[in-house]
C-alpha atoms as a PDB file:
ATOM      1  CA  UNK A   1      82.054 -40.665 -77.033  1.00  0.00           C
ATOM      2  CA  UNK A   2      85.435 -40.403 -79.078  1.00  0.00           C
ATOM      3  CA  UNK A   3      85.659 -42.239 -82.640  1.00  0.00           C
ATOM      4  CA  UNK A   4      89.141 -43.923 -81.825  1.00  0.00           C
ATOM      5  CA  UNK A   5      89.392 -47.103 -80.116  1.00  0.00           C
ATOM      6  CA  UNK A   6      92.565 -47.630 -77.880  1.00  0.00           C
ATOM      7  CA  UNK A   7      94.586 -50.453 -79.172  1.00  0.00           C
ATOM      8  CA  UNK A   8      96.303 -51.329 -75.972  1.00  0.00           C
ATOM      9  CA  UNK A   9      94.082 -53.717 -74.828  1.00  0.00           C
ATOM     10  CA  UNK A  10      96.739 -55.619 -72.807  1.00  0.00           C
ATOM     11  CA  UNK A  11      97.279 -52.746 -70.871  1.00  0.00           C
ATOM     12  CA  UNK A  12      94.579 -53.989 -67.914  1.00  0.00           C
ATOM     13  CA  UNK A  13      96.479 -56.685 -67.514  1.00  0.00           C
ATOM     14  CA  UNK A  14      99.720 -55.695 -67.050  1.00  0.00           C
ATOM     15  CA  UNK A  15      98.161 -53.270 -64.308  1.00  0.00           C
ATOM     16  CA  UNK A  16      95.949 -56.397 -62.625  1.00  0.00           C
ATOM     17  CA  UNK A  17      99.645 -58.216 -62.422  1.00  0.00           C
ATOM     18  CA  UNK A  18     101.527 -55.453 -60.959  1.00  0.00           C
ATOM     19  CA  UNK A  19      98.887 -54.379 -58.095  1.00  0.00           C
ATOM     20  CA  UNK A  20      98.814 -58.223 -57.519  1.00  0.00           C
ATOM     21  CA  UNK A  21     102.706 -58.063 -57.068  1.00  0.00           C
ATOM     22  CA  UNK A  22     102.941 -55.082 -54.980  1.00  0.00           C
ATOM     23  CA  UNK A  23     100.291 -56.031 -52.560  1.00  0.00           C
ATOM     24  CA  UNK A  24     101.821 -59.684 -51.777  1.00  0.00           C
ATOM     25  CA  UNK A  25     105.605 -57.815 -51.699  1.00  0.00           C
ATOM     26  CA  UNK A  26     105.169 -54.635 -50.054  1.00  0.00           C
ATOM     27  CA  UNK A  27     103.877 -54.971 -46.598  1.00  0.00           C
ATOM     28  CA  UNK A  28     105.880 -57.977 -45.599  1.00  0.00           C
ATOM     29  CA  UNK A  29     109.475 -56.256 -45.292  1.00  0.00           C
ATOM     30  CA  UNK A  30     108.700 -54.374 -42.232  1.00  0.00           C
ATOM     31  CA  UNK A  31     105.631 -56.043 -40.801  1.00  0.00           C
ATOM     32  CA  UNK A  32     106.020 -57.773 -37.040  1.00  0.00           C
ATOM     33  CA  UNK A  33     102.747 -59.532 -38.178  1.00  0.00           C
ATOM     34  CA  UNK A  34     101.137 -60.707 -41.648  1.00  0.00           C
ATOM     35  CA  UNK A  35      97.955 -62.261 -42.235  1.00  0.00           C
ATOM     36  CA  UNK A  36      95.881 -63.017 -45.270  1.00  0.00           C
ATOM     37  CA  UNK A  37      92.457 -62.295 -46.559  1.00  0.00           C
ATOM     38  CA  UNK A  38      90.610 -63.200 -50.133  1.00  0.00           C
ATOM     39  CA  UNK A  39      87.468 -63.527 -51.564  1.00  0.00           C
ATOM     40  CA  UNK A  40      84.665 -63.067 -54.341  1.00  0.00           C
ATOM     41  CA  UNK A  41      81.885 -60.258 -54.133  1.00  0.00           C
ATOM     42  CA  UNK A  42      79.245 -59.820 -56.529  1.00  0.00           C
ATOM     43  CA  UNK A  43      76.277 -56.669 -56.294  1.00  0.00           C
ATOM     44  CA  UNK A  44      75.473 -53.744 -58.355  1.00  0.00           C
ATOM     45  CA  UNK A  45      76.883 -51.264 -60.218  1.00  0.00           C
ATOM     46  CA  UNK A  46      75.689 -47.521 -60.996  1.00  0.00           C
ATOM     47  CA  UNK A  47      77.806 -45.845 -63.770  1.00  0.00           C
ATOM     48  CA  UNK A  48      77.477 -41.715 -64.331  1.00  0.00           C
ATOM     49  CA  UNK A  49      78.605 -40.788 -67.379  1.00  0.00           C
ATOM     50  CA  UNK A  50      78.995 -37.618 -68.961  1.00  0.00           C
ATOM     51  CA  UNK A  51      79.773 -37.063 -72.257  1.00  0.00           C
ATOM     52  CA  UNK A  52      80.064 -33.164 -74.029  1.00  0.00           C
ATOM     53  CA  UNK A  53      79.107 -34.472 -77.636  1.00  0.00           C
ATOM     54  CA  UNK A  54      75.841 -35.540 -76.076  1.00  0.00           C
ATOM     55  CA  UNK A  55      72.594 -34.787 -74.476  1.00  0.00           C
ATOM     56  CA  UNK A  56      72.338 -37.567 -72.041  1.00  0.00           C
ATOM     57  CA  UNK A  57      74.165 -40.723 -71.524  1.00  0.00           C
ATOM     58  CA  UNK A  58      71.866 -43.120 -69.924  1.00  0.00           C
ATOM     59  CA  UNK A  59      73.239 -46.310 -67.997  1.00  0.00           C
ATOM     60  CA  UNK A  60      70.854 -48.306 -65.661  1.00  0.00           C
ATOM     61  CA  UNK A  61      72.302 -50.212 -62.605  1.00  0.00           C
ATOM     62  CA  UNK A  62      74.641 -53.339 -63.880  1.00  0.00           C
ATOM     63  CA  UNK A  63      75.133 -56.801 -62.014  1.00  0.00           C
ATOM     64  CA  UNK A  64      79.088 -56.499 -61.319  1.00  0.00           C
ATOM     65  CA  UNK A  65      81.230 -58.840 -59.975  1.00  0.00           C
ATOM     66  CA  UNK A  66      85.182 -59.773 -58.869  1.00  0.00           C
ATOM     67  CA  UNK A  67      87.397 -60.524 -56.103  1.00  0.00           C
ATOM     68  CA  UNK A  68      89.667 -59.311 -53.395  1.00  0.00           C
ATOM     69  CA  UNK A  69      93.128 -59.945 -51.981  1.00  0.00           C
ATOM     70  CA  UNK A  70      94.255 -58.181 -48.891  1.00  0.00           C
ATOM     71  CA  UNK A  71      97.647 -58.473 -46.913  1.00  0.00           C
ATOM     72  CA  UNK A  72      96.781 -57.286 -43.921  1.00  0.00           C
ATOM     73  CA  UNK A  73      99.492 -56.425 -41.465  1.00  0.00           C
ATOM     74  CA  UNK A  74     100.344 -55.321 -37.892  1.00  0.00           C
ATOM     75  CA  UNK A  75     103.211 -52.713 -37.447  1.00  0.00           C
ATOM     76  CA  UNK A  76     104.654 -51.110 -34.251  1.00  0.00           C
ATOM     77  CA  UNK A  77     102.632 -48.109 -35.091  1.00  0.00           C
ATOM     78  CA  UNK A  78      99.635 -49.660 -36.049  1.00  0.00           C
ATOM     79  CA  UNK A  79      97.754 -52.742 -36.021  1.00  0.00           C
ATOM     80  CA  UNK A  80      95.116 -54.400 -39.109  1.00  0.00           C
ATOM     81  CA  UNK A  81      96.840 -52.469 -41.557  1.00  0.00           C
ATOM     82  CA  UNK A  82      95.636 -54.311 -45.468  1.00  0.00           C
ATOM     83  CA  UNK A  83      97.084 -53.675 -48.551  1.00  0.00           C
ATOM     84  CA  UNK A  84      94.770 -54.409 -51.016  1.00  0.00           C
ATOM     85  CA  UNK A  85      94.098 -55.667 -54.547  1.00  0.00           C
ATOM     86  CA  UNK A  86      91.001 -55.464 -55.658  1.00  0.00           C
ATOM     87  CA  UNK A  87      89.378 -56.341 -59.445  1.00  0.00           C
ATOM     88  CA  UNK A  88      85.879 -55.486 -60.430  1.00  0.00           C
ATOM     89  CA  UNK A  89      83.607 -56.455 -63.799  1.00  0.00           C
ATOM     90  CA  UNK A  90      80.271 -55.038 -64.736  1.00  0.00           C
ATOM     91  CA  UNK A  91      78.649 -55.350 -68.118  1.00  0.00           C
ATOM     92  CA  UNK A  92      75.019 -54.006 -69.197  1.00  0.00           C
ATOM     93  CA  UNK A  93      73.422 -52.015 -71.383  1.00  0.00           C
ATOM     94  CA  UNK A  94      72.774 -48.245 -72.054  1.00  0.00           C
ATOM     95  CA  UNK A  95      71.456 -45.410 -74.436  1.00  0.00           C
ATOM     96  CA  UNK A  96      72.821 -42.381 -75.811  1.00  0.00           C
ATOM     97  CA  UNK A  97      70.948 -38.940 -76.278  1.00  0.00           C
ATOM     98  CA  UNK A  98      72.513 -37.242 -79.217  1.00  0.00           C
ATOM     99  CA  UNK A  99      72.313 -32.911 -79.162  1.00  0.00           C
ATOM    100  CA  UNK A 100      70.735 -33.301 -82.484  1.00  0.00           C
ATOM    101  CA  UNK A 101      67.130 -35.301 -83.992  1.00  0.00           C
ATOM    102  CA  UNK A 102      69.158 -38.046 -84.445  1.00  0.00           C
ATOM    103  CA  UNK A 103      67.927 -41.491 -83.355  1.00  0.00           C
ATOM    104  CA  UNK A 104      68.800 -42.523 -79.661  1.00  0.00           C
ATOM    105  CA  UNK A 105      71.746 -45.036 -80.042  1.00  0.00           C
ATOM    106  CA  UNK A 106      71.924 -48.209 -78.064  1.00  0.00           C
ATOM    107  CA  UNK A 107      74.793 -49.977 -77.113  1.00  0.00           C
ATOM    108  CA  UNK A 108      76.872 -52.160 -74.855  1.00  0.00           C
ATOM    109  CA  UNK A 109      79.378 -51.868 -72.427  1.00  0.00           C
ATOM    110  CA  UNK A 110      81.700 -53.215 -70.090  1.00  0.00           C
ATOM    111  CA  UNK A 111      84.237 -51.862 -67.236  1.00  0.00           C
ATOM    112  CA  UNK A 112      87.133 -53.704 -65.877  1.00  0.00           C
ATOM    113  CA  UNK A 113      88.555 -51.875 -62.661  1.00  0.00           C
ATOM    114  CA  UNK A 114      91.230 -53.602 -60.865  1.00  0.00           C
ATOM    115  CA  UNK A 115      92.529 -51.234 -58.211  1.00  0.00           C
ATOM    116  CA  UNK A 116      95.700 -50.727 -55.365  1.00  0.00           C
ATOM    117  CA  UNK A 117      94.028 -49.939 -52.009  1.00  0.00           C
ATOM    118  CA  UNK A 118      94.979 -49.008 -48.472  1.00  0.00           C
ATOM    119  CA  UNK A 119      92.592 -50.566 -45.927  1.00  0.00           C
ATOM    120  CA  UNK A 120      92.563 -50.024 -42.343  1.00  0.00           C
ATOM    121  CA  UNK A 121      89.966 -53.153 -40.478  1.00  0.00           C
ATOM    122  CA  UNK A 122      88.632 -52.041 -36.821  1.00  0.00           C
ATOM    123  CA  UNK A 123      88.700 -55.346 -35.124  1.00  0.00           C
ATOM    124  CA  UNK A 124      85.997 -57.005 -33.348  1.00  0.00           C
ATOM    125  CA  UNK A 125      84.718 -60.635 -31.652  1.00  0.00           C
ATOM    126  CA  UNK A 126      82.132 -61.126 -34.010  1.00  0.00           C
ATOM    127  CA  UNK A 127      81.733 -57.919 -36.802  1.00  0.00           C
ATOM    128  CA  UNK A 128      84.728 -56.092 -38.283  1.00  0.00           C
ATOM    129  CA  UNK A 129      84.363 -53.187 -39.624  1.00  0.00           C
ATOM    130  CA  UNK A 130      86.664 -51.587 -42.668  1.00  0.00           C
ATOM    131  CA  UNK A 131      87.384 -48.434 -44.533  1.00  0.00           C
ATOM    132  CA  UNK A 132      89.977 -47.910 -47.673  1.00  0.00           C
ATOM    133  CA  UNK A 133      91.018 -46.177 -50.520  1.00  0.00           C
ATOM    134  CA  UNK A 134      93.427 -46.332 -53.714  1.00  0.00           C
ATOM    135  CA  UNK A 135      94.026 -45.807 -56.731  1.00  0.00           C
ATOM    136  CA  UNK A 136      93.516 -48.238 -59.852  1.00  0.00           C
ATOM    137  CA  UNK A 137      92.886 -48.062 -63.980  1.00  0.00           C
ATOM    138  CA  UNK A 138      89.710 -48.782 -65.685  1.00  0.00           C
ATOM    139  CA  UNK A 139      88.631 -50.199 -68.984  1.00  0.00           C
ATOM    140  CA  UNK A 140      86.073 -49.124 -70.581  1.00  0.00           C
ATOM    141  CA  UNK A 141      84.435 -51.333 -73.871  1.00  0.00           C
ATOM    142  CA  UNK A 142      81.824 -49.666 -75.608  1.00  0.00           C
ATOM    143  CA  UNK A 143      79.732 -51.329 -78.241  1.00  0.00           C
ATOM    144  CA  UNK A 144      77.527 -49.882 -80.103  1.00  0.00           C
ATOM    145  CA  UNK A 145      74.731 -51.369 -82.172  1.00  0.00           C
ATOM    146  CA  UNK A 146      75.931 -51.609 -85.949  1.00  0.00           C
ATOM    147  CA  UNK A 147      79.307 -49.874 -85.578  1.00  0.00           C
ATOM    148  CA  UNK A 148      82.668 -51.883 -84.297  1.00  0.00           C
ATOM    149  CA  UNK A 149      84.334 -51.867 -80.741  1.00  0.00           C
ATOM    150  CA  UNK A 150      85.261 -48.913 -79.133  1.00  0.00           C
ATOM    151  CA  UNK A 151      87.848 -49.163 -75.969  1.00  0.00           C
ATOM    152  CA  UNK A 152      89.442 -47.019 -73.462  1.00  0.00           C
ATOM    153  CA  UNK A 153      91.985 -47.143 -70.571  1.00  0.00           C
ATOM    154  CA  UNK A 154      91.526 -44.645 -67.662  1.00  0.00           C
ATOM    155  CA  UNK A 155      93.529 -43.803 -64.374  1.00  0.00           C
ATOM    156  CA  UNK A 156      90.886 -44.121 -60.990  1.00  0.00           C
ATOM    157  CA  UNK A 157      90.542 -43.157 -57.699  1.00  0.00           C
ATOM    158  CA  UNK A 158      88.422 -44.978 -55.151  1.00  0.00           C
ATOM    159  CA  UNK A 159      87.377 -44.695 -51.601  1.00  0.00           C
ATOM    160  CA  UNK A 160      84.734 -46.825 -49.773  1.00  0.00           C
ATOM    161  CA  UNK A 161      83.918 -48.967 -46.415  1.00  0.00           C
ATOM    162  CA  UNK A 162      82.462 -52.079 -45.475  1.00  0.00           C
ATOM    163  CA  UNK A 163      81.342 -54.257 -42.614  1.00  0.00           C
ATOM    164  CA  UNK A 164      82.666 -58.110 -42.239  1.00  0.00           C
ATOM    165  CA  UNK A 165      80.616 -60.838 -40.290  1.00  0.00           C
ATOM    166  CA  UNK A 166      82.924 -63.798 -38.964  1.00  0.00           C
ATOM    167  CA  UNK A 167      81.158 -67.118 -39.798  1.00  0.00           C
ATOM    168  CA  UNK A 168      83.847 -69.169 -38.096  1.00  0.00           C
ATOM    169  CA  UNK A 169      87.110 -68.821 -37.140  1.00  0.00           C
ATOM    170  CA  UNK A 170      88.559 -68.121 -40.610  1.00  0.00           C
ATOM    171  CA  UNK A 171      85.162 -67.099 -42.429  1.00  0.00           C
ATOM    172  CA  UNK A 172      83.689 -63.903 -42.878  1.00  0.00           C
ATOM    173  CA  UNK A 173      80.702 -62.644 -44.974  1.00  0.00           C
ATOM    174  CA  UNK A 174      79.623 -59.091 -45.332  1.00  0.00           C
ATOM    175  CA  UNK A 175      78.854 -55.983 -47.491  1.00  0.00           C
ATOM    176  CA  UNK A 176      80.841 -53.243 -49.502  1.00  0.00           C
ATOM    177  CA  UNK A 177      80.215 -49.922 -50.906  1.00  0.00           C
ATOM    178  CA  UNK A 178      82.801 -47.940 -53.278  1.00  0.00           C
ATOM    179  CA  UNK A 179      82.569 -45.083 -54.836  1.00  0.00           C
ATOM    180  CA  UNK A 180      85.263 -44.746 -57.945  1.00  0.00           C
ATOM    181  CA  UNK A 181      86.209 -41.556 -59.940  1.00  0.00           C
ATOM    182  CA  UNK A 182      87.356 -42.538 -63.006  1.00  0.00           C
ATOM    183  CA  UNK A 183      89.795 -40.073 -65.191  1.00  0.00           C
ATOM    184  CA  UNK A 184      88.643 -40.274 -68.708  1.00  0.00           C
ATOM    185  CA  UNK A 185      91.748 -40.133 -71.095  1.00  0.00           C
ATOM    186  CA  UNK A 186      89.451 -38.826 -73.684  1.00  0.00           C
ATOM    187  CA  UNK A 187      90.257 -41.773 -76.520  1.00  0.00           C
ATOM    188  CA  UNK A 188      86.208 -42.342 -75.478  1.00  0.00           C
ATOM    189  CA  UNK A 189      84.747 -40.400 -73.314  1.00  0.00           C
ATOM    190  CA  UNK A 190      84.717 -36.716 -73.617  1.00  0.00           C
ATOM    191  CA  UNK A 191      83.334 -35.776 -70.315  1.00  0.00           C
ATOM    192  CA  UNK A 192      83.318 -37.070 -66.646  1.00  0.00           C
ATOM    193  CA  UNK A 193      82.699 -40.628 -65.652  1.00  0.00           C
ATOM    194  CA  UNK A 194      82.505 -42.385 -62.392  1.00  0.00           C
ATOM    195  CA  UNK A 195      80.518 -45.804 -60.864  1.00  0.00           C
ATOM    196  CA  UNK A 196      79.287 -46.758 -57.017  1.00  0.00           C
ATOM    197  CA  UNK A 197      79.667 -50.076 -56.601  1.00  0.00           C
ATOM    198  CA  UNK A 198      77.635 -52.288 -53.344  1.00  0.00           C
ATOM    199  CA  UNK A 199      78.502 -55.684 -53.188  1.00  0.00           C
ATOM    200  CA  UNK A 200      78.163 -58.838 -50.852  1.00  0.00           C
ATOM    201  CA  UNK A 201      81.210 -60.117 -50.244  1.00  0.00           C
ATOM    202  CA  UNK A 202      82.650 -64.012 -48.837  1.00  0.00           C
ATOM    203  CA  UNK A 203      86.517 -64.300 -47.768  1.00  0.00           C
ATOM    204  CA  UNK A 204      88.847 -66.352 -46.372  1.00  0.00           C
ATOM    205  CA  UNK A 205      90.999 -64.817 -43.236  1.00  0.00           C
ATOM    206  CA  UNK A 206      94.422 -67.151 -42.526  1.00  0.00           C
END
C-alpha cells in the first residue's frame, strides 16, 4: 500500500450526488410508466486485496451497510426496467504480511462505494426476482496503527442479483449479492482489489 494519501476527499460525494441526479432524471423523459423503489440493506462484506509490496493482505468478512434508490420504469420495448443508485459502507479490521521479517502491521479500514446501476426486476404475485449491473467509485481509508490516514479514490464495476419478497402491497423484503471489481488508482493500493457483498434488504415500492 502506497505512502501518499489522496487529498480529494470530497470527491465521493460529488459522485454519490451525481448518480443520485441521474437516476431520478434519466429514465423519466421517455418512460410510458415510472414507479419508485428505496430502501436500507445491511449484511457482510468480503474484501480481496492484493497488494505487490506485500506478502499477504489479510481482511476478514466486515458488517457493511447502505441504501438503495431505484426508478424503475416501463418502456414500449420493455417493461420493470430500474435505474439504480446504490451506496454501500463497510468498516473492519485487517493485517498486512510484509515480504520482509518485519512485524505484521495492523490496521483499519473503511470503503465507501456508491454506484450507477442498470436493473432489470422479473415480476411476480408474491417474489420478484432481480439482476443488475453498473458502474460506481470507491473510497478506500486505510489506517494504520501508529502512522496517519491513508485514502484512495477508485473507479468500480459491479454486477449482482437478488430476490424481493412482497410483504404488502407496497413492502418488500429480501436478499442481495454483488460482486464489485474495484480499479485501484494506485495512490494506495498497488495491486488488485475487489469485495462481494450479501445483504438483507427492506424497501418501499410506490
Amino acid at each position: 500500500m502506497g505512502t501518499d494519501p489522496l487529498k480529494r476527499t470530497a470527491a465521493p460525494v460529488l459522485v454519490l450526488i451525481a448518480i443520485g441526479l441521474l437516476a431520478v432524471l434519466l429514465p423519466q423523459s421517455a418512460a410510458a410508466g415510472i414507479n419508485y423503489l428505496m430502501g436500507l440493506e445491511s449484511g457482510v462484506s468480503w474484501f480481496f486485496l492484493y497488494d505487490q509490496d506485500f506478502e499477504e493482505v489479510i481482511v476478514p468478512p466486515q458488517w457493511c451497510y447502505g441504501f438503495h434508490f431505484n426508478v424503475i420504469a416501463d418502456f414500449d420495448w420493455a417493461r420493470n426496467i430500474s435505474l439504480e443508485a446504490n451506496y454501500v459502507r463497510s468498516e473492519g479490521r485487517g493485517e498486512i504480511k510484509p515480504n520482509d521479517d518485519r512485524e505484521n502491521i495492523q490496521f483499519r479500514m473503511a470503503a465507501d462505494r456508491g454506484s450507477l446501476n442498470v436493473s432489470y426486476f422479473f415480476g411476480g404475485a408474491v417474489y420478484d426476482p432481480f439482476i443488475s449491473g453498473g458502474l460506481g467509485a470507491v473510497h478506500l481509508s486505510y489506517d494504520p496503527e501508529k502512522e496517519k490516514t491513508e485514502r484512495e479514490m477508485d473507479f468500480s464495476v459491479n454486477v449482482g442479483g437478488g430476490l424481493d419478497f412482497k410483504l404488502a402491497k407496497h413492502f418488500l423484503a429480501g436478499a442481495r449479492v454483488r460482486y464489485t471489481w474495484i480499479l485501484p488508482s494506485g495512490a494506495l493500493v498497488h495491486g488488485h482489489a475487489s469485495d462481494l457483498d450479501v445483504v438483507l434488504r427492506i424497501s418501499a415500492r410506490f
